[in-house]
Protein backbone atom coordinates (compact mmCIF):
# COMPACT_ATOMS: atom_id res chain seq x y z
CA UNK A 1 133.26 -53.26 21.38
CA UNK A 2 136.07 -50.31 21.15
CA UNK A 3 138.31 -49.84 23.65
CA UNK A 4 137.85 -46.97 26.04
CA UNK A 5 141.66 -45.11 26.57
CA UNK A 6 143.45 -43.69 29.43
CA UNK A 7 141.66 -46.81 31.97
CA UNK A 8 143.07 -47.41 35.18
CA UNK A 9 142.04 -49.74 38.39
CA UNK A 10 139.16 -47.72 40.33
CA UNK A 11 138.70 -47.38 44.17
CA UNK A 12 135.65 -50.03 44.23
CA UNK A 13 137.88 -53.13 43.26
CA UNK A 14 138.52 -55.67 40.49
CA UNK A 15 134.92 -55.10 39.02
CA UNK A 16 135.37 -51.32 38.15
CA UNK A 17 137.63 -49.34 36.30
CA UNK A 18 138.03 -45.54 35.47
CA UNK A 19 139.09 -42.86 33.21
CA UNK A 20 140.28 -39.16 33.75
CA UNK A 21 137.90 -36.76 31.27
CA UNK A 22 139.80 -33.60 31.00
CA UNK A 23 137.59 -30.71 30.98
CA UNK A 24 139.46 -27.58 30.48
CA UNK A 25 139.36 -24.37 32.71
CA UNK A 26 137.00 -22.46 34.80
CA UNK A 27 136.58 -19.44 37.45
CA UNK A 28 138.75 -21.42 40.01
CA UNK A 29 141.66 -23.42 37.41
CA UNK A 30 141.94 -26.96 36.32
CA UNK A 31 138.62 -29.08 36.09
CA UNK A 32 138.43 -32.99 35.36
CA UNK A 33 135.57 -35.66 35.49
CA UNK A 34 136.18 -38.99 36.16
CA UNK A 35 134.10 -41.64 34.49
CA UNK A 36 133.86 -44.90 36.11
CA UNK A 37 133.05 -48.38 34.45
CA UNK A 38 131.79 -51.73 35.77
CA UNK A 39 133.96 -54.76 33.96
CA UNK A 40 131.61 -54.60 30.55
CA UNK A 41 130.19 -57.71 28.58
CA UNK A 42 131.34 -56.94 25.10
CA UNK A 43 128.07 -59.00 24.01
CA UNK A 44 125.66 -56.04 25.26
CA UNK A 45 124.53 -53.04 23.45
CA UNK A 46 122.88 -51.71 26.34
CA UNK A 47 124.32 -49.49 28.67
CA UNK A 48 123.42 -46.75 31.73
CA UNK A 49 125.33 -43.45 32.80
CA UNK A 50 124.58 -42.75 36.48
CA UNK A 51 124.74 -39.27 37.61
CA UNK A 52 125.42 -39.06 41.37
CA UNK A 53 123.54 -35.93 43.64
CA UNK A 54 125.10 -33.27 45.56
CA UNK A 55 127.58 -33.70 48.35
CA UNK A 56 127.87 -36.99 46.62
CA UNK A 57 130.07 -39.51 44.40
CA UNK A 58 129.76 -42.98 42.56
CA UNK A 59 129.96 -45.67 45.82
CA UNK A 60 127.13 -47.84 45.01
CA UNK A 61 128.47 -51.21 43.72
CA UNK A 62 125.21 -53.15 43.84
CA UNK A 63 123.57 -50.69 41.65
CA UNK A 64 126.03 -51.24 38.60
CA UNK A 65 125.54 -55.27 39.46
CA UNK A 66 122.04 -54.33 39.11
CA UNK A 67 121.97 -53.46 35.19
CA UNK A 68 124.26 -55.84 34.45
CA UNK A 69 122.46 -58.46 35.85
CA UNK A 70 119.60 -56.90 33.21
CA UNK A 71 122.37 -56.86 30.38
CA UNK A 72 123.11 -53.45 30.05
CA UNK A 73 126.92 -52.36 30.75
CA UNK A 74 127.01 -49.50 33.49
CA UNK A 75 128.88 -46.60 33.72
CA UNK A 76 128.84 -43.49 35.75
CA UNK A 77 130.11 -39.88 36.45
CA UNK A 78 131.59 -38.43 39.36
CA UNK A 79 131.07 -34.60 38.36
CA UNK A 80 133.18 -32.44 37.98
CA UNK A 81 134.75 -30.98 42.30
CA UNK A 82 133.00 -34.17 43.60
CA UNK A 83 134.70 -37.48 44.47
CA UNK A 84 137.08 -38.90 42.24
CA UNK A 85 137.22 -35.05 40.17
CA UNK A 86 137.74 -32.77 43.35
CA UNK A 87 141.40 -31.00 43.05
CA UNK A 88 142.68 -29.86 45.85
CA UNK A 89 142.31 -25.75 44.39
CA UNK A 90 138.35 -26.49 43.85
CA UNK A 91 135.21 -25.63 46.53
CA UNK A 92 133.61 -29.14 46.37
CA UNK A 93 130.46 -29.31 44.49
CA UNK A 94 130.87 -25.63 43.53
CA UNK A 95 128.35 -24.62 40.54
CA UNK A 96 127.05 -21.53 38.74
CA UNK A 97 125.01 -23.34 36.93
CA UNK A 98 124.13 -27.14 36.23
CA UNK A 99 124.70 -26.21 32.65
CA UNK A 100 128.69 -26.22 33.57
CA UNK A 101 128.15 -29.86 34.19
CA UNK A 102 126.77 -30.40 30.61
CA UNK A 103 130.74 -30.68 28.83
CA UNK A 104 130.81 -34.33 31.02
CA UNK A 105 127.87 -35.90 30.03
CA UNK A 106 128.61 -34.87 26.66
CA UNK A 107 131.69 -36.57 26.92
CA UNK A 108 130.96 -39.48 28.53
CA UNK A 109 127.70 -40.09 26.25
CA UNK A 110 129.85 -40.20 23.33
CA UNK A 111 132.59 -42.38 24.70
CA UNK A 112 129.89 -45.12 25.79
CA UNK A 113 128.28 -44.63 22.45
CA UNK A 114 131.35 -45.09 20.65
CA UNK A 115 132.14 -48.28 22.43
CA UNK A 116 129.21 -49.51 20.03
CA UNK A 117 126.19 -49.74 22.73
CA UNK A 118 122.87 -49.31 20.71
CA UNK A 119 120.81 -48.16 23.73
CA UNK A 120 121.86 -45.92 26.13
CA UNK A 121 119.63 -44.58 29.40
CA UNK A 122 120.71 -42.01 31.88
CA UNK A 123 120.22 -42.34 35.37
CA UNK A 124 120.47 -39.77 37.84
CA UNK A 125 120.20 -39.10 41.82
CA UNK A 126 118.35 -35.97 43.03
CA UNK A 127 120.46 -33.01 41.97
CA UNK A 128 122.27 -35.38 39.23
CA UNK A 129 118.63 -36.18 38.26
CA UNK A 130 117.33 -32.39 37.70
CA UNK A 131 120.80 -31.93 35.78
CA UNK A 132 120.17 -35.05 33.95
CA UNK A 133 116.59 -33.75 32.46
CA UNK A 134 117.64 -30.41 31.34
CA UNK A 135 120.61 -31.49 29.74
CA UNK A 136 118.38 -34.14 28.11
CA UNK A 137 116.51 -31.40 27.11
CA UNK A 138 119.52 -29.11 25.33
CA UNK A 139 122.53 -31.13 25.90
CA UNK A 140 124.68 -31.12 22.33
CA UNK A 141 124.55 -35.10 22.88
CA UNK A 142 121.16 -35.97 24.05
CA UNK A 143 119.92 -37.84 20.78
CA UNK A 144 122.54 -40.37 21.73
CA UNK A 145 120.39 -41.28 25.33
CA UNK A 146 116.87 -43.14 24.85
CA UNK A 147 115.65 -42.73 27.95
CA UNK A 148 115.75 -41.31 31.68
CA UNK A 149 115.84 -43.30 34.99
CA UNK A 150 115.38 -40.83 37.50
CA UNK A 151 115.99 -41.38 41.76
CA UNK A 152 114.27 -38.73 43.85
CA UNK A 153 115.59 -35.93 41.30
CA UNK A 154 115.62 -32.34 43.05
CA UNK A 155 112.39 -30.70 40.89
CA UNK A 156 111.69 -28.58 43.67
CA UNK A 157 113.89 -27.01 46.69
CA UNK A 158 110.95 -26.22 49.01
CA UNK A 159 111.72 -22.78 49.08
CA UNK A 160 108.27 -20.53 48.49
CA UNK A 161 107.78 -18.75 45.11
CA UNK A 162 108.11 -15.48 46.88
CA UNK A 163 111.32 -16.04 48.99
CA UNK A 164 113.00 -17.43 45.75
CA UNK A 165 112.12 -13.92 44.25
CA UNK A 166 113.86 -12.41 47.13
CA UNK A 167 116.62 -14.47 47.81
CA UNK A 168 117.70 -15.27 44.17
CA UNK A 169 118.95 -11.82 43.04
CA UNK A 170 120.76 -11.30 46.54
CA UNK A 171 122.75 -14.91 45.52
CA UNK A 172 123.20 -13.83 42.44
CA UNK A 173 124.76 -10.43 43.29
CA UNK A 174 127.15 -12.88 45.75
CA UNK A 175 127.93 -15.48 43.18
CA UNK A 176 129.33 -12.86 40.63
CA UNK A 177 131.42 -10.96 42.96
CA UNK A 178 132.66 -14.21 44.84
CA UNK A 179 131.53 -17.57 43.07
CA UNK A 180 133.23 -19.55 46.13
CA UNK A 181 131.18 -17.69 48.68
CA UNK A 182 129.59 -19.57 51.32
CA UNK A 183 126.60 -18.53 54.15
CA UNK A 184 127.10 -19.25 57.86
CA UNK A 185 124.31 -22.08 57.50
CA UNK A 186 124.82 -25.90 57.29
CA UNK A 187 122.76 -28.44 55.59
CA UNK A 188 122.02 -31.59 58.03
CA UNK A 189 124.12 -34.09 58.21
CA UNK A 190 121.35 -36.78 59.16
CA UNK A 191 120.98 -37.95 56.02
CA UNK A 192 123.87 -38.98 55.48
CA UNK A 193 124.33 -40.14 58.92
CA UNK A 194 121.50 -42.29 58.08
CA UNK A 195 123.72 -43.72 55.47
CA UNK A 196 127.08 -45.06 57.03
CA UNK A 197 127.75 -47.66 58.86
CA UNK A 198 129.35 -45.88 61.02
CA UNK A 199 126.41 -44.16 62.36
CA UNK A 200 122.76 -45.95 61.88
CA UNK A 201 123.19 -47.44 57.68
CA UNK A 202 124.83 -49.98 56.11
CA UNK A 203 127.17 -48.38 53.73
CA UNK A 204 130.61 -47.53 53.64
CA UNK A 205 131.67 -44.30 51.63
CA UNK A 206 134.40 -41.99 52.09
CA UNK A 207 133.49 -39.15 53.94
CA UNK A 208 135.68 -37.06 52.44
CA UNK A 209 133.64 -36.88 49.70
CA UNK A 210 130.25 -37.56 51.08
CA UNK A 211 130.21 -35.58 54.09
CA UNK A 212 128.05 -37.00 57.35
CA UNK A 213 129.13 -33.54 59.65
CA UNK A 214 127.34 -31.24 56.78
CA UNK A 215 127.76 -28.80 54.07
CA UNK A 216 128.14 -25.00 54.10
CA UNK A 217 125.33 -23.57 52.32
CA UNK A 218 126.65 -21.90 48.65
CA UNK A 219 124.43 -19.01 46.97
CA UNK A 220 126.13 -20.33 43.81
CA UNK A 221 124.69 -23.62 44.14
CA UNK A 222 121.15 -22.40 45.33
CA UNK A 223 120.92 -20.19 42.21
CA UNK A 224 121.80 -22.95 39.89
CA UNK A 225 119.42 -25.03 41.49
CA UNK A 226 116.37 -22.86 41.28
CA UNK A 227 117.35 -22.02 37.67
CA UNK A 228 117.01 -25.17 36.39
CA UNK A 229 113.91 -25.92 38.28
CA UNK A 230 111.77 -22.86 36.99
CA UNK A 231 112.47 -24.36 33.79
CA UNK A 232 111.23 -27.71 35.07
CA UNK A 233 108.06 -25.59 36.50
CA UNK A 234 107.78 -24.59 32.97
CA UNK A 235 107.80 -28.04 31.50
CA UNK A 236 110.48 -29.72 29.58
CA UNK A 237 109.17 -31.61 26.90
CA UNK A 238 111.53 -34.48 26.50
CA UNK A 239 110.60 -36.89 23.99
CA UNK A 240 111.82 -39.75 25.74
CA UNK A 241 110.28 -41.65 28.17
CA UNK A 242 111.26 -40.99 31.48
CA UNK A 243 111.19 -43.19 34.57
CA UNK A 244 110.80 -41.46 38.31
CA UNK A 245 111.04 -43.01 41.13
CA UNK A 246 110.36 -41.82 45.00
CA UNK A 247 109.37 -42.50 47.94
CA UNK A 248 106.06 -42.20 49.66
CA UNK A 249 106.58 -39.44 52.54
CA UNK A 250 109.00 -36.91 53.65
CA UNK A 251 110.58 -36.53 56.83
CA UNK A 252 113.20 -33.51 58.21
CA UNK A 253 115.36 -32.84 60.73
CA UNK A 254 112.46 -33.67 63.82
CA UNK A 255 112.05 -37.07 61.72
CA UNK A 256 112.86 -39.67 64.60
CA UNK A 257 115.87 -41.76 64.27
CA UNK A 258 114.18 -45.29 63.42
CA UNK A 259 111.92 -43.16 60.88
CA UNK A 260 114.83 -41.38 58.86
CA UNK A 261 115.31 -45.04 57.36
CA UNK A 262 111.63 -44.85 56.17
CA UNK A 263 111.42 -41.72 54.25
CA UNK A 264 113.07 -38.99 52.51
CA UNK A 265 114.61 -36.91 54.89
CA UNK A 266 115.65 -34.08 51.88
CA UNK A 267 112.96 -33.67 49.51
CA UNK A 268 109.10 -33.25 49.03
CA UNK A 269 108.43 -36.69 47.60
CA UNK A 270 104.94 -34.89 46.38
CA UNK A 271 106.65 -32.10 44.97
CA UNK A 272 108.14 -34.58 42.97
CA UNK A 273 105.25 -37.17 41.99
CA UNK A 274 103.48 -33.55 40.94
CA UNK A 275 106.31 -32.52 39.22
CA UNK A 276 107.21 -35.43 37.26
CA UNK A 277 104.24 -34.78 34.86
CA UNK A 278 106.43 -31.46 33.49
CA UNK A 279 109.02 -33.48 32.02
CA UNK A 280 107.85 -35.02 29.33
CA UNK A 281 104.73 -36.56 27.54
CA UNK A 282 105.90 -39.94 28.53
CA UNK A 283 106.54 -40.43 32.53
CA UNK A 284 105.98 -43.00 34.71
CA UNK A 285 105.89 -42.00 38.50
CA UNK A 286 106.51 -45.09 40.78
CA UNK A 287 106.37 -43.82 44.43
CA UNK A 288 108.29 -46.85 46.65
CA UNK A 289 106.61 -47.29 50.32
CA UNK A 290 109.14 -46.82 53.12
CA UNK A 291 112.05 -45.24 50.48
CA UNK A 292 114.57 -42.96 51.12
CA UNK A 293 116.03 -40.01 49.55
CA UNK A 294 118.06 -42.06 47.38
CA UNK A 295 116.14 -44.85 47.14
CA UNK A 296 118.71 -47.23 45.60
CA UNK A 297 120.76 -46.98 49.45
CA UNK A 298 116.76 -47.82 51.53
CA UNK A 299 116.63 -50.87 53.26
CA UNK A 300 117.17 -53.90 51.01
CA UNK A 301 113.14 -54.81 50.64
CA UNK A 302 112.74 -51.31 49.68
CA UNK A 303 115.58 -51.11 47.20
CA UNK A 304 114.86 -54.55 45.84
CA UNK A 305 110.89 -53.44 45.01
CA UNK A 306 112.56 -50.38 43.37
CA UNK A 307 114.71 -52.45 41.30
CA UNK A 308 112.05 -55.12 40.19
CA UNK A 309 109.62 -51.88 39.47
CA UNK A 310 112.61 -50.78 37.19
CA UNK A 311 112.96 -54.17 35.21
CA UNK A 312 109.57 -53.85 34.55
CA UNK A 313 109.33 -50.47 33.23
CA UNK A 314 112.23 -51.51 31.13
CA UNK A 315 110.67 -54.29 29.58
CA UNK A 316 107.88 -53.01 29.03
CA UNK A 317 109.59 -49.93 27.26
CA UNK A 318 111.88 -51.83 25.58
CA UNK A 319 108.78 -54.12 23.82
CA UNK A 320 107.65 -51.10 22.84
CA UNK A 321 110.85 -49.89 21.48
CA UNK A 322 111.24 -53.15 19.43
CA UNK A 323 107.32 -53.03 18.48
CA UNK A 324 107.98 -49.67 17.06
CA UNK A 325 111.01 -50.22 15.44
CA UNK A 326 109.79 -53.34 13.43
CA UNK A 327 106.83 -51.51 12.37
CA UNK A 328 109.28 -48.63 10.62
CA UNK A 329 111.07 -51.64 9.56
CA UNK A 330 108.32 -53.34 7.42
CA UNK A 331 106.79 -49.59 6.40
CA UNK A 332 110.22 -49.26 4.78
């Protein structure tokens, strides 16, 4: 297996390591992305790139012991102005459009393709799942990924067809003048509340770069966002198959405290389920009773269902993978 260069000890401990990915210049200066590796087994020739969501950044350990336990190495991104990539002259998770974020996965594709994996999936959390499937869709590397593994991606904001129309070109109009611009509204910060230990969860991130006191609300962002998912709305037509995951009901900021661990407090898990089938001709919608938004970070029952639901969509894919392949093989 080749070498990756440029590693250095991560944050999360002994198991994980990490690399800078420099990435050149945009409308505010320097930009980086950091991708982050558990300790591989130079025996497998599997491997999954996790993309993390917004307000967000690689923390969860147990996921990357996870695929390894299924014999697939595991890598992921932290974006670029999120986490381990956020310079102190950036607007953290500052966008245009998700197609800025494309440069990255390119990158890091190639790097854990080059290190001689055969298979390669792509995983990706609510907005780093809608990012995922369009650049799986027109991403310069996306014949080097065999399949999506998607958690609560963000296929629909909730905002009405007709206040998108509205709203969009006044964002627009903002974003080009001043790209850094932000509204005098907040996101909630129970979600991730929900999260930390500090508060009512059981997992410790840093703050800093998952904020629990909320996030000013960007025009930027929101116009990326509903860019990409119009052309969701429109359907994709990815030709590999395609995993989604989510829970069973939605809650908001009324959702009472012993209830916020029970459901996804962000998105319209139907939206989602209905949404799924736009992706590509090959999906498989698993909603996950009592999941939230990120469903890998729901109470360990919860999470643990989601994982054994993802072994066996993987096997099952993967005997039809090697099926397939040994029927080319003795056609040849």
């Amino acid at each position: 297996m080749n070498q990756i260069t440029g590693l250095k000890p991560d944050i999360l401990g002994p198991d994980y390591e990490m690399t800078t990915l420099p990435m050149g210049t945009d409308y505010e200066g320097e930009v980086i992305a950091t991708l982050v590796r558990r300790q591989p087994d130079p025996t497998a020739n599997k491997a999954v790139l996790y993309i993390h969501g917004y307000n967000d950044y690689f923390f969860q350990k147990h996921v990357g012991t996870f695929f390894a336990d299924l014999g697939a190495n595991f890598y992921a991104l932290d974006l670029r102005k999120h986490g381990r990539s956020l310079l102190p002259h950036q607007t953290a998770s500052l966008c245009r459009t998700l197609r800025e974020y494309y440069p990255e996965i390119d990158a890091a594709v190639e790097i854990i393709k080059q290190a001689g994996h055969e298979t390669v999936l792509l995983s990706g959390h609510s907005t780093g799942g809608l990012t995922a499937c369009l650049w799986a869709e027109e991403g310069s590397r996306r014949n080097l990924v065999d399949g999506l593994i998607l958690n609560s991606p963000y296929l629909s904001s909730g905002v009405p067809r007709l206040a998108q129309i509205l709203l969009d070109p006044i964002c627009r109009l903002v974003t080009y003048r001043q790209p850094a611009k932000v509204f005098p509204l907040e996101f909630s910060p129970h979600y991730a509340r929900s999260l930390h230990r500090s508060y009512q969860g059981e997992w410790d991130f840093d703050t800093e770069w998952k904020s629990v006191s909320g996030t000013r609300f960007m025009p930027a962002w929101l116009v990326s966002i509903h860019e990409g998912q119009r052309r969701v709305r429109n359907g994709l037509g990815l030709r590999m198959p395609v995993l989604v995951m989510c829970g069973t009901q939605s809650g908001g900021r009324r959702t009472p405290p012993e209830q916020m661990l029970r459901a996804d407090t962000v998105l319209n898990v139907n939206q989602i389920a209905h949404l799924s089938t736009r992706l590509s001709r090959n999906v498989t919608c698993i909603r996950v009773p009592d999941a939230m938004h990120d469903v890998f970070l729901s109470r360990p029952a919860v999470r643990e269902q989601a994982f054994a639901e993802i072994s066996r969509w993987l096997g099952t894919w993967m005997t039809k993978t090697s099926a397939k392949d040994c029927a080319v093989a003795a056609h040849l």
